[in-house]
Every structure is written in structure tokens, then in C-alpha cells.
PDB file of N, CA and C in Angstrom:
ATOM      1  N   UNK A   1     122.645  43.244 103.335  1.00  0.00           N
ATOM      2  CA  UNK A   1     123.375  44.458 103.613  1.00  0.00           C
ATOM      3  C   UNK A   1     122.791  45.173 104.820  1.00  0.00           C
ATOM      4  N   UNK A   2     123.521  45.635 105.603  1.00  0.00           N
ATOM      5  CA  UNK A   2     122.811  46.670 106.388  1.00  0.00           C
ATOM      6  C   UNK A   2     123.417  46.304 108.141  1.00  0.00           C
ATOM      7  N   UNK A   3     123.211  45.046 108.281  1.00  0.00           N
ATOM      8  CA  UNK A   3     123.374  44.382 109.327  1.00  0.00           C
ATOM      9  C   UNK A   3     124.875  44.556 110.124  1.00  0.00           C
ATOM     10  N   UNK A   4     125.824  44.475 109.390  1.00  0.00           N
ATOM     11  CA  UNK A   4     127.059  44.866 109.836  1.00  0.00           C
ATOM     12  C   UNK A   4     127.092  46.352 110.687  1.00  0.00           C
ATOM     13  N   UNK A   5     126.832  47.119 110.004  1.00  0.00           N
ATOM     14  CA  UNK A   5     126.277  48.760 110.378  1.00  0.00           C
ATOM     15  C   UNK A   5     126.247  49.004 111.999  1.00  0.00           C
ATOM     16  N   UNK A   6     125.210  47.791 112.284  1.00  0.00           N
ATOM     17  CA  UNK A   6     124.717  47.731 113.692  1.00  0.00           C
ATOM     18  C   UNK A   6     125.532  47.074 114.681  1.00  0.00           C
ATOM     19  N   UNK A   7     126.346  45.926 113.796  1.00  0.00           N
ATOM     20  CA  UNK A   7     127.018  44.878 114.866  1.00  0.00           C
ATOM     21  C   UNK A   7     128.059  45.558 115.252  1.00  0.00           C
ATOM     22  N   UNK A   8     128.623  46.564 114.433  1.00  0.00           N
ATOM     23  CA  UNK A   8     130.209  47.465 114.637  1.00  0.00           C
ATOM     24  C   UNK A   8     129.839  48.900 115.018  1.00  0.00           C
ATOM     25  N   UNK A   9     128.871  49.077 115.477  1.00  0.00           N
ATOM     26  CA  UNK A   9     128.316  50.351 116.081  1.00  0.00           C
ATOM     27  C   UNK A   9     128.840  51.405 115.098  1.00  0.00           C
ATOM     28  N   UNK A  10     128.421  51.338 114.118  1.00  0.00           N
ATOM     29  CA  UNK A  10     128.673  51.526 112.895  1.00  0.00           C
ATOM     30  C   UNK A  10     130.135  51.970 112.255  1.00  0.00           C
ATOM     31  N   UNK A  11     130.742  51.203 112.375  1.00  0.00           N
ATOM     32  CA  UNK A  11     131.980  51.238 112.156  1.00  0.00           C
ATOM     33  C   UNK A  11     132.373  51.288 110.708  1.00  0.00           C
ATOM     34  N   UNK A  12     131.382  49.870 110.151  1.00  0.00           N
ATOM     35  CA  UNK A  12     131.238  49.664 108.709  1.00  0.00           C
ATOM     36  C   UNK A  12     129.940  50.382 108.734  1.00  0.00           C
ATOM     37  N   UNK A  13     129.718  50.953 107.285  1.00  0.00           N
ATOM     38  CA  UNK A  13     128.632  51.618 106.980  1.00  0.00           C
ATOM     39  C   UNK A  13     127.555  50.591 106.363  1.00  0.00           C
ATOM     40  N   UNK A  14     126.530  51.666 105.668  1.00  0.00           N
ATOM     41  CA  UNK A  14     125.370  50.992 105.238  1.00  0.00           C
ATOM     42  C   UNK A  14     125.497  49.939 104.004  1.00  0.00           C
ATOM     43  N   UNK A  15     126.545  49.975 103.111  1.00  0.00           N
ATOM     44  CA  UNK A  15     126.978  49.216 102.635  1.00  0.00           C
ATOM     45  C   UNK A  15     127.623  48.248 103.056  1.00  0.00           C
ATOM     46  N   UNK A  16     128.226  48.342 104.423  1.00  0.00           N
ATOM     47  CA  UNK A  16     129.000  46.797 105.084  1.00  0.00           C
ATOM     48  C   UNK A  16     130.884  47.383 104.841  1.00  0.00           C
ATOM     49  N   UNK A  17     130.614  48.510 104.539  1.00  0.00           N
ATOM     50  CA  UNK A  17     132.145  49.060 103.862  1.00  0.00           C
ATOM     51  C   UNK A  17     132.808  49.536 105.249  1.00  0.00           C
ATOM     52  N   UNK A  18     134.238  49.238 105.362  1.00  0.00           N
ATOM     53  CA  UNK A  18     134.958  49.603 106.318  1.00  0.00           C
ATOM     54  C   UNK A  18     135.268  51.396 105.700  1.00  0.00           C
ATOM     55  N   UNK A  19     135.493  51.988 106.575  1.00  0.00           N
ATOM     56  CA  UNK A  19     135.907  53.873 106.468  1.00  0.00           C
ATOM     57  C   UNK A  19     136.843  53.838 105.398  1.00  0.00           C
ATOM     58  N   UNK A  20     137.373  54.210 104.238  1.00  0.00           N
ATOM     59  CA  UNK A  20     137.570  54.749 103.787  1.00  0.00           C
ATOM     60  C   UNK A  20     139.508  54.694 103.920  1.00  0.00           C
ATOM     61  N   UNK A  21     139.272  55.166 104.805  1.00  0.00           N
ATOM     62  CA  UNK A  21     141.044  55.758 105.249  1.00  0.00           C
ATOM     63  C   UNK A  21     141.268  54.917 105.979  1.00  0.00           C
ATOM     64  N   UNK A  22     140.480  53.675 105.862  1.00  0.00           N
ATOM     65  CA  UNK A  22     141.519  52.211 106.239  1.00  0.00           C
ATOM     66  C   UNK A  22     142.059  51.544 105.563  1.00  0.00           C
ATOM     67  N   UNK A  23     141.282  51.877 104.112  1.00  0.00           N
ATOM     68  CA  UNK A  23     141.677  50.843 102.615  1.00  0.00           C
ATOM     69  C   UNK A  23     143.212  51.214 102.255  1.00  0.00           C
ATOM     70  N   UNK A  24     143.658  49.394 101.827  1.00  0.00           N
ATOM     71  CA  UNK A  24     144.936  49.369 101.003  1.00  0.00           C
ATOM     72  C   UNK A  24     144.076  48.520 100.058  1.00  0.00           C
ATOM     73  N   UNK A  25     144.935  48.478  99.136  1.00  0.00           N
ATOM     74  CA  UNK A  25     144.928  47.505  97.804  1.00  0.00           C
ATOM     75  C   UNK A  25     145.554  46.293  97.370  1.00  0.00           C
ATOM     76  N   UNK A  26     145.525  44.929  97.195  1.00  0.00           N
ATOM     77  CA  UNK A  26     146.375  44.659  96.622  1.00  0.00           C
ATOM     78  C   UNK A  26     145.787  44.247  95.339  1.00  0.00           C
ATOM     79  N   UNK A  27     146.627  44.681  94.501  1.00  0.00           N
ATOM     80  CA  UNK A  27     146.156  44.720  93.072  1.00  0.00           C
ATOM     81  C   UNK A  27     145.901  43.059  92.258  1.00  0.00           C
ATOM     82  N   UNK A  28     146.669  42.245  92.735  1.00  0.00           N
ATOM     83  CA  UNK A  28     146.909  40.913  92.140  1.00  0.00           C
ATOM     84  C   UNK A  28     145.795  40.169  93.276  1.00  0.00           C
ATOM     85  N   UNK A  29     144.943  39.436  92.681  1.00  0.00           N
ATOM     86  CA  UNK A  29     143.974  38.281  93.433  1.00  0.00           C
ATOM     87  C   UNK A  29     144.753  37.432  94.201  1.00  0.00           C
ATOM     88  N   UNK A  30     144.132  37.109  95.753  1.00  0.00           N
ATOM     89  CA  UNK A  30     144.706  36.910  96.920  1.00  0.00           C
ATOM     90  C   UNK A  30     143.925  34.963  96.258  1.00  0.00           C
ATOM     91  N   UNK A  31     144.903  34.548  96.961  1.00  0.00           N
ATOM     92  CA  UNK A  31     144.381  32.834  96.530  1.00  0.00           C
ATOM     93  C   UNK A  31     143.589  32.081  95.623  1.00  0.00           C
ATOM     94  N   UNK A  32     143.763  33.043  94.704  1.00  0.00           N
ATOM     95  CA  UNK A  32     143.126  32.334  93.588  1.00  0.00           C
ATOM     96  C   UNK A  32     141.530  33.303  93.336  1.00  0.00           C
ATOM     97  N   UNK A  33     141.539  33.979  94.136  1.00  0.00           N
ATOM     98  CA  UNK A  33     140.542  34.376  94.161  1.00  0.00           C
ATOM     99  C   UNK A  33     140.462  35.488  92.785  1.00  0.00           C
ATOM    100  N   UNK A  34     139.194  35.734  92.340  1.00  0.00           N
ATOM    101  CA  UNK A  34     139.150  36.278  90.461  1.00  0.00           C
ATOM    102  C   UNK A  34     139.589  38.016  90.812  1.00  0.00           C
ATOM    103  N   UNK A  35     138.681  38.324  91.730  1.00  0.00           N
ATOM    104  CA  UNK A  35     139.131  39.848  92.239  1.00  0.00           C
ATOM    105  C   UNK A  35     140.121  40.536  93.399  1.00  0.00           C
ATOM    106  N   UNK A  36     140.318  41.766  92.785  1.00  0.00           N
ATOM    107  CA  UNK A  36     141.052  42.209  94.037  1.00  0.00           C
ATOM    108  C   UNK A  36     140.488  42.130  95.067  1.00  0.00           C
ATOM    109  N   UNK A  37     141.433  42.372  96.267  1.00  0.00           N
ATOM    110  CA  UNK A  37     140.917  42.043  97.643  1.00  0.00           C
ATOM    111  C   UNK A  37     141.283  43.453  98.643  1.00  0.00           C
ATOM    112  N   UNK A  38     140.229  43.792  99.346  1.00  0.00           N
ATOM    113  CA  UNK A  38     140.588  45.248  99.749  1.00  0.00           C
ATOM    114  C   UNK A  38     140.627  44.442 100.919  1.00  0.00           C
ATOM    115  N   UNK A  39     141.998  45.196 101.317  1.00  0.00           N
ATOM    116  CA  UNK A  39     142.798  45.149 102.553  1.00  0.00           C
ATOM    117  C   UNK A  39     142.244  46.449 103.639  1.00  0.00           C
ATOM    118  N   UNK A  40     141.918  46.153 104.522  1.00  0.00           N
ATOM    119  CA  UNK A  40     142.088  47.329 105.544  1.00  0.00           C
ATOM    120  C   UNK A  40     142.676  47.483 106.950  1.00  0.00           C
ATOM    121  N   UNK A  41     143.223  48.312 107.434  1.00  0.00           N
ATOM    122  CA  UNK A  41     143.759  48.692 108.634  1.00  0.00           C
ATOM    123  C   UNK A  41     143.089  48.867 109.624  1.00  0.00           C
ATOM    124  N   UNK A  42     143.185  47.530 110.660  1.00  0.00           N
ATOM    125  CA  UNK A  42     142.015  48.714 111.686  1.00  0.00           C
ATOM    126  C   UNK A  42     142.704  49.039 112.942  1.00  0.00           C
ATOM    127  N   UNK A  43     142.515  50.416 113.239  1.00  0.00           N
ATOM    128  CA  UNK A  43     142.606  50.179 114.503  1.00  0.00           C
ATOM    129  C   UNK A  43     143.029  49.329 115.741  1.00  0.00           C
ATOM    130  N   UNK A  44     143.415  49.235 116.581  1.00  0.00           N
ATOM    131  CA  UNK A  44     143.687  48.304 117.510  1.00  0.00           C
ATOM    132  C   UNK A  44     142.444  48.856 118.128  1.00  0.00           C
ATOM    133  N   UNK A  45     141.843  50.204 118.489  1.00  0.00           N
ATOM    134  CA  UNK A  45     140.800  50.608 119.032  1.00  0.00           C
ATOM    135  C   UNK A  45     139.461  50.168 118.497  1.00  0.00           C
ATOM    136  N   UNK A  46     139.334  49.828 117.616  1.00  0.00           N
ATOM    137  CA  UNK A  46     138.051  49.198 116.659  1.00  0.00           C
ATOM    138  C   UNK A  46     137.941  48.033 116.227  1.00  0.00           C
ATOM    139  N   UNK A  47     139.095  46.530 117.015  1.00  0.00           N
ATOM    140  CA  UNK A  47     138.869  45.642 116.959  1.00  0.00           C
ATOM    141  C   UNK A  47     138.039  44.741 117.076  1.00  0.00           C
ATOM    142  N   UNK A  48     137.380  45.529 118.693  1.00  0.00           N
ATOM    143  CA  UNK A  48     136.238  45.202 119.193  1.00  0.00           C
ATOM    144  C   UNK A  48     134.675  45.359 118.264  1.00  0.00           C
ATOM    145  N   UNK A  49     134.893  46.266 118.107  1.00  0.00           N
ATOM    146  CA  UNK A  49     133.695  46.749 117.123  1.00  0.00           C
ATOM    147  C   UNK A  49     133.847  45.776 115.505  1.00  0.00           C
ATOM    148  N   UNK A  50     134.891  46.034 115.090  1.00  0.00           N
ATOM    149  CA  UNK A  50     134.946  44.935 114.204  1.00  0.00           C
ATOM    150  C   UNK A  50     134.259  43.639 113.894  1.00  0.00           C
ATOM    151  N   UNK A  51     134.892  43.283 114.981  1.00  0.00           N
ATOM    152  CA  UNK A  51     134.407  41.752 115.627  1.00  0.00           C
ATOM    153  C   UNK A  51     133.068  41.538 115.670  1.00  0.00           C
ATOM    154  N   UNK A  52     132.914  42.626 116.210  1.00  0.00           N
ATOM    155  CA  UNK A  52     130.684  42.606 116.272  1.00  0.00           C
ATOM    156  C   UNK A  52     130.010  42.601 114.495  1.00  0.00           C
ATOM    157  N   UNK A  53     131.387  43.265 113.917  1.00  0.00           N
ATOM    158  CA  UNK A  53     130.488  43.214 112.538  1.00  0.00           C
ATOM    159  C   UNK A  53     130.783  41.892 112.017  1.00  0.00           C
ATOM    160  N   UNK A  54     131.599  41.793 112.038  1.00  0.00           N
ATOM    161  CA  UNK A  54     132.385  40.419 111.798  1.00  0.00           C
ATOM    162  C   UNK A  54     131.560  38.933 112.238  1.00  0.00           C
ATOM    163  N   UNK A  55     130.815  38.916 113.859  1.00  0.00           N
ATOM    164  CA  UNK A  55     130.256  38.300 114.074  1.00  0.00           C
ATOM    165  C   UNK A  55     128.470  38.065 113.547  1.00  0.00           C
ATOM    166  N   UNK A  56     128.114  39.359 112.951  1.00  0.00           N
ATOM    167  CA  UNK A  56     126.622  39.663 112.544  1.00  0.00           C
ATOM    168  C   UNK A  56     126.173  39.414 110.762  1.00  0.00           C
ATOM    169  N   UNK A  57     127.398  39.552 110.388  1.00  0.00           N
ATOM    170  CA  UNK A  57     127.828  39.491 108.883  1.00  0.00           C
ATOM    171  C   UNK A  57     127.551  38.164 108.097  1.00  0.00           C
ATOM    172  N   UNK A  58     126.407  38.029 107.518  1.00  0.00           N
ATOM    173  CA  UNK A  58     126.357  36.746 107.055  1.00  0.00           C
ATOM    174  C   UNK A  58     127.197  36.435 105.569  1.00  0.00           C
ATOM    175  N   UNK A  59     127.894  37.156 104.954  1.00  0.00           N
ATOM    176  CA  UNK A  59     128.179  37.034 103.943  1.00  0.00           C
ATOM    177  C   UNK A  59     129.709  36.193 103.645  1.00  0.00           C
ATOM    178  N   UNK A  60     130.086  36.248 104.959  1.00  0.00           N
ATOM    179  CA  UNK A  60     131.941  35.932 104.874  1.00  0.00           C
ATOM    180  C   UNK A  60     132.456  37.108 104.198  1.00  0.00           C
ATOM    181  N   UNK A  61     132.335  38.084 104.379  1.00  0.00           N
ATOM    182  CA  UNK A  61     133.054  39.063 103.569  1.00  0.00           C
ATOM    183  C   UNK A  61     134.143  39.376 104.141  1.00  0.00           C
ATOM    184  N   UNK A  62     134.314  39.468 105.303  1.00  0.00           N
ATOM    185  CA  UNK A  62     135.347  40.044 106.563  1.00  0.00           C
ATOM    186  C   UNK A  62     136.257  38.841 107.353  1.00  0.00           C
ATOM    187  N   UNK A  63     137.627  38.741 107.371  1.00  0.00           N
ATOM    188  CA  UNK A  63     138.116  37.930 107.843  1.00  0.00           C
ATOM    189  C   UNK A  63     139.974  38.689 108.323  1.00  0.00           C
ATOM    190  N   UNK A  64     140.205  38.337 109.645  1.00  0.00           N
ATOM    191  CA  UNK A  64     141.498  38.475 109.837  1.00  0.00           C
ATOM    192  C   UNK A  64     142.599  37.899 109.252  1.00  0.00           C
ATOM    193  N   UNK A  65     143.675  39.170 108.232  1.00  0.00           N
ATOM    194  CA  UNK A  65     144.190  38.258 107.794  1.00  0.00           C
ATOM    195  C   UNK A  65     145.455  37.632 108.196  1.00  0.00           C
ATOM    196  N   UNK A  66     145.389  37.727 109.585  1.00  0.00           N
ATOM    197  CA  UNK A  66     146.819  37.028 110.403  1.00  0.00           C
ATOM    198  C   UNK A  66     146.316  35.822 110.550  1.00  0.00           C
ATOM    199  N   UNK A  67     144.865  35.290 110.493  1.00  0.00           N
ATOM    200  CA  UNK A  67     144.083  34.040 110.882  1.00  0.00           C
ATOM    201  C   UNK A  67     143.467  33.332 109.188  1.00  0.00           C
ATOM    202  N   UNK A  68     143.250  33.935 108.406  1.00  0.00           N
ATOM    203  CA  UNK A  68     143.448  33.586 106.576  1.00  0.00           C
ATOM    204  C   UNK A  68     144.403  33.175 106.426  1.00  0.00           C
ATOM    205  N   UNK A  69     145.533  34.096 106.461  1.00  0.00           N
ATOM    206  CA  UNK A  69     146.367  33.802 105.582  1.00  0.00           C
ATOM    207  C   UNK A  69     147.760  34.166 106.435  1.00  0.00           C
ATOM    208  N   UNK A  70     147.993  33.488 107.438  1.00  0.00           N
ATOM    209  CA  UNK A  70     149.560  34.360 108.193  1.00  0.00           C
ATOM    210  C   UNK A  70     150.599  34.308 107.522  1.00  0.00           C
ATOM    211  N   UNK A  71     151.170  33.367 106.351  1.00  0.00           N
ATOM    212  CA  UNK A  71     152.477  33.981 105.580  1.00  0.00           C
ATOM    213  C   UNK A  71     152.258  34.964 104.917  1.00  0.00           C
ATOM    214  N   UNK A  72     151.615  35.431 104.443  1.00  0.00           N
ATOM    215  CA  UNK A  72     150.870  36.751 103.521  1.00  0.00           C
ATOM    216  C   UNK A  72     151.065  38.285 105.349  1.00  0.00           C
ATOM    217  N   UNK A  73     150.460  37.525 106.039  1.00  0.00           N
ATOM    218  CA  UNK A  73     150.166  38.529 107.232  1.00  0.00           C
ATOM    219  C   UNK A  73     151.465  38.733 107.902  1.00  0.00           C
ATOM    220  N   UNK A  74     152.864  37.735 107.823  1.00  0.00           N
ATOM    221  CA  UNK A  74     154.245  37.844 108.431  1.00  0.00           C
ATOM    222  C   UNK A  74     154.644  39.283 107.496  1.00  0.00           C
ATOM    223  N   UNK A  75     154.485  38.823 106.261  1.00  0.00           N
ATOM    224  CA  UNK A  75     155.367  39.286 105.160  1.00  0.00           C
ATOM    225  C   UNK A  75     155.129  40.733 105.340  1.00  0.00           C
ATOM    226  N   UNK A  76     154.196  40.851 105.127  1.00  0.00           N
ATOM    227  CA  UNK A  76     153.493  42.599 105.047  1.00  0.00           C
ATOM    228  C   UNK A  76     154.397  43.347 106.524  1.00  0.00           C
ATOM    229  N   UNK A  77     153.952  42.281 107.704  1.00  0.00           N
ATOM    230  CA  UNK A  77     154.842  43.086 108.742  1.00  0.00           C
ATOM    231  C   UNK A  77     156.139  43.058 108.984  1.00  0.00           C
ATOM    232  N   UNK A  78     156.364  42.369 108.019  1.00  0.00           N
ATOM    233  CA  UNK A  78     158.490  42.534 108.265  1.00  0.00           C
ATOM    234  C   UNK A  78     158.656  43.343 107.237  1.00  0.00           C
ATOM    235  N   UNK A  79     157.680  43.935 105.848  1.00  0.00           N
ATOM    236  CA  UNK A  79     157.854  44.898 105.026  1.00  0.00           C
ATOM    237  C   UNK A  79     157.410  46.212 106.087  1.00  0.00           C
ATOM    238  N   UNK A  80     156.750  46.061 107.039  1.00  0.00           N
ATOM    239  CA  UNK A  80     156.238  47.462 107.899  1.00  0.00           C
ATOM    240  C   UNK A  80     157.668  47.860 109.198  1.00  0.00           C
ATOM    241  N   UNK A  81     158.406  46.512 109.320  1.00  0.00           N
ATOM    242  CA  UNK A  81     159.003  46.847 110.543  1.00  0.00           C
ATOM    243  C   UNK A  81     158.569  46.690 112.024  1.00  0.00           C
ATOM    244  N   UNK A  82     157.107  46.138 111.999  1.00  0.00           N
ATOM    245  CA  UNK A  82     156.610  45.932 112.932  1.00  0.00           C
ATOM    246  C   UNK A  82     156.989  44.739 113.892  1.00  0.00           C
TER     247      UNK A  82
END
């Protein structure tokens, strides 16, 4: 823990947690996976920074999900209109 903090100029906090008022939910486990999966919004401005946490992060915790999972990542944006 901790390391992300630094790589995203602290973007994610001391826990490795993205802000707060980026989180969505989806309530049902994403691929099989046992737990929910917190979704977050970032920025187009904090991609960069992201990325640094993203790149420093040894855990796999963080992953784009247009590059995971893009039918999951279409769907959401033809439900947004985007």
C-alpha cells in the first residue's frame, strides 16, 4: 500500500483508493469475479496521473475498462450517450 499515492501525484490516496466522487458501483460480480467491483470515473485530466499509479501499483488492482473488458465498456457508453 502506499506506493500508488506517489505514482499519481496523489491522486489515489494512502490506501491506493481513487477520490471518492469518482466511485460507481456495480452491484453484481464483474467476470466471475466473487466481489463487487468499484468502477470509477476519471477525468480525462487525471489520466495521466492515473497511469503513473497504474504503472507503480504492484497489486493489479487498477485496470482500464475499455482495455478489460470493451463489451461491458461499449454498453455503459451507449447507456451514457456518449
Amino acid at each position: 500500500m502506499g506506493l500508488p499515492i506517489i505514482g499519481s501525484s496523489c491522486f489515489f490516496d494512502e490506501s491506493d483508493v481513487p477520490p471518492i466522487d469518482t466511485w460507481f458501483y456495480l452491484e453484481r460480480a464483474l467476470n466471475s469475479n466473487q466481489r463487487p467491483t468499484l468502477f470509477c470515473w476519471i477525468p480525462s485530466e487525471f489520466e495521466d496521473v492515473v497511469k503513473g499509479g497504474i504503472k507503480i501499483e504492484m497489486m493489479d488492482s487498477y485496470s482500464w475498462l475499455d482495455e478489460k473488458d470493451p463489451p461491458f465498456y461499449h454498453k455503459i457508453m451507449d447507456m451514457l450517450c456518449l
